[in-house]
C-alpha atoms as a PDB file:
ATOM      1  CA  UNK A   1       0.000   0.000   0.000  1.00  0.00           C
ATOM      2  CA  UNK A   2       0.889   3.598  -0.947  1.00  0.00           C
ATOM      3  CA  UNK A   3       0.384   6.183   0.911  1.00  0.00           C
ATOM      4  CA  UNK A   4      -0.198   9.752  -0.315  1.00  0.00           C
ATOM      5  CA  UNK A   5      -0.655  13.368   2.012  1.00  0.00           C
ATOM      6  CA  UNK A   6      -4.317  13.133   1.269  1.00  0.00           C
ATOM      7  CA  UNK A   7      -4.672   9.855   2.789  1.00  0.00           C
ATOM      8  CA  UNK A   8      -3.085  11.077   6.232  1.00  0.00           C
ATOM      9  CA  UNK A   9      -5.820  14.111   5.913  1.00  0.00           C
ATOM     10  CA  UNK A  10      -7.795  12.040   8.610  1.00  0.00           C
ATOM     11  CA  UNK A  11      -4.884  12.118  11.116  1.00  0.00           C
ATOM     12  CA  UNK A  12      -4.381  15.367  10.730  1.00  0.00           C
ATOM     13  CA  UNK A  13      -7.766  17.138  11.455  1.00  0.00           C
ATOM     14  CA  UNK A  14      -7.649  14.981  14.411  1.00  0.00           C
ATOM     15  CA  UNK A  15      -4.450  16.571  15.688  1.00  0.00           C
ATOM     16  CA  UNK A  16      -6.157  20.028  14.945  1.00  0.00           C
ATOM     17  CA  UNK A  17      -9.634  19.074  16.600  1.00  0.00           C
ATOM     18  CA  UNK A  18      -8.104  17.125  19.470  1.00  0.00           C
ATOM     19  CA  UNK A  19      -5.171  19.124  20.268  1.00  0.00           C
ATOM     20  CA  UNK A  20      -5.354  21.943  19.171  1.00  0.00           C
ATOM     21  CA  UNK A  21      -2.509  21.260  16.973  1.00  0.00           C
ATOM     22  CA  UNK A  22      -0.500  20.614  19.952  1.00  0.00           C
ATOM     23  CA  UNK A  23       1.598  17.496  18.643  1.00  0.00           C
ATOM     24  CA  UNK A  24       3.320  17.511  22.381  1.00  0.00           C
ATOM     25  CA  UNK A  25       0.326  17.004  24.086  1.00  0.00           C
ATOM     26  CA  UNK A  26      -0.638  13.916  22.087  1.00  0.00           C
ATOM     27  CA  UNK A  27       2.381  12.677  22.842  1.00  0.00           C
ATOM     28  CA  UNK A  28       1.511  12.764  26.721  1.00  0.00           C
ATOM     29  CA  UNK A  29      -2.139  10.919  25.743  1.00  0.00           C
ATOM     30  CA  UNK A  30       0.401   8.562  24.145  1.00  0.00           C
ATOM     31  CA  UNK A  31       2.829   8.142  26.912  1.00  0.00           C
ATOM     32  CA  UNK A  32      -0.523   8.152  29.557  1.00  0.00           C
ATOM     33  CA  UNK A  33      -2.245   5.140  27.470  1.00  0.00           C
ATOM     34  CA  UNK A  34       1.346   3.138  27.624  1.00  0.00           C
ATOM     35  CA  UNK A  35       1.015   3.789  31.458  1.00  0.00           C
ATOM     36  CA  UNK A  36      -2.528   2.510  31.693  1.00  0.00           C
ATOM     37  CA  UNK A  37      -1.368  -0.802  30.583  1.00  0.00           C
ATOM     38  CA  UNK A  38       0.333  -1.633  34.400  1.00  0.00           C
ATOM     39  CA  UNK A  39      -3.077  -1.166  35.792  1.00  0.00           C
ATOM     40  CA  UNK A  40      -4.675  -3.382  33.731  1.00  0.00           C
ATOM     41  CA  UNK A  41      -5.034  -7.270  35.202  1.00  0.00           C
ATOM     42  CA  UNK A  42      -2.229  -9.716  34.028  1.00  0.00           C
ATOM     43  CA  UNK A  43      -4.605 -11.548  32.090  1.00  0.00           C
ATOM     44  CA  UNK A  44      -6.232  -9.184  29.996  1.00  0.00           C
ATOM     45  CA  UNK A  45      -3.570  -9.537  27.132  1.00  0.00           C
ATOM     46  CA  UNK A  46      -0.560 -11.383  26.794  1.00  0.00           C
ATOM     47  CA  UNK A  47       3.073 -10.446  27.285  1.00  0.00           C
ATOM     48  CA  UNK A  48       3.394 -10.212  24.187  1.00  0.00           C
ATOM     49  CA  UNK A  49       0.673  -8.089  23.178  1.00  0.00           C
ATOM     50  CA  UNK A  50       1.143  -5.947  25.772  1.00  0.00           C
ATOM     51  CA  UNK A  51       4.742  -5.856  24.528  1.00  0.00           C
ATOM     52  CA  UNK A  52       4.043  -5.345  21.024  1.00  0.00           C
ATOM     53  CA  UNK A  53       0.783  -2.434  22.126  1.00  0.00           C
ATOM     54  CA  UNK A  54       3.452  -1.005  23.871  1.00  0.00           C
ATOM     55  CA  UNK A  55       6.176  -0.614  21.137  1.00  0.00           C
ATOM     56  CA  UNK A  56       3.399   0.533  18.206  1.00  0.00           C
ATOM     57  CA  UNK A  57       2.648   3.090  20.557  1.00  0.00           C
ATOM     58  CA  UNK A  58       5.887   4.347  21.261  1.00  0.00           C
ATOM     59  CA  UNK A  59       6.940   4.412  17.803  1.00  0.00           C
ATOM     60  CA  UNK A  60       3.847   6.417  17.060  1.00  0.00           C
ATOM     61  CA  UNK A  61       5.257   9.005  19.809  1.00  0.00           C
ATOM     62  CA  UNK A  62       8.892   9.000  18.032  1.00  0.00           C
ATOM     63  CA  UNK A  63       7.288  10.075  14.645  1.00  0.00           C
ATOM     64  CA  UNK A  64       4.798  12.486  15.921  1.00  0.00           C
ATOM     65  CA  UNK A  65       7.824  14.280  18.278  1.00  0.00           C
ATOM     66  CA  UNK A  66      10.028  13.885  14.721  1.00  0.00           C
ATOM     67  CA  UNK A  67       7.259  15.984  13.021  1.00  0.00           C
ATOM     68  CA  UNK A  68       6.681  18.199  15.909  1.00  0.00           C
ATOM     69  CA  UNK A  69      10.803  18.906  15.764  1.00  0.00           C
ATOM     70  CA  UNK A  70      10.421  19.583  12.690  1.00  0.00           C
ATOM     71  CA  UNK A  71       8.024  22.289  12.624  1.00  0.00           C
ATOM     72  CA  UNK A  72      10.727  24.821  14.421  1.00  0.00           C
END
């Protein structure tokens, strides 16, 4: 699949709706929901998922603080 800016329009009003444009403070809903998880009981997911939930969400934080360092 092959992504083009258009398809990422989606995203985008959602950072503007949501935040306000503020990519740093979905970053802290990012770093919140990745907190969350040790509250949750052992056997609601896997290790693994848990692991893996985790790690997509944390790259997702990387990229959006890469875009947010590059707006400055």
């Amino acid at each position: 699949m092959s992504l083009n800016p258009d398809d990422l329009h989606p995203l985008l009003s959602y950072f503007e709706e949501c935040h306000e444009g503020d990519l740093l403070s979905f970053a802290q809903w990012l770093d919140k929901a990745v907190y969350m998880f040790h509250y949750l009981p052992m056997d609601a997911f896997s290790e693994l998922e848990r692991q893996n939930t985790c790690h997509v969400l944390m790259e997702l934080k990387e990229a959006v603080l890469k875009i947010h360092g590059g707006q400055w």
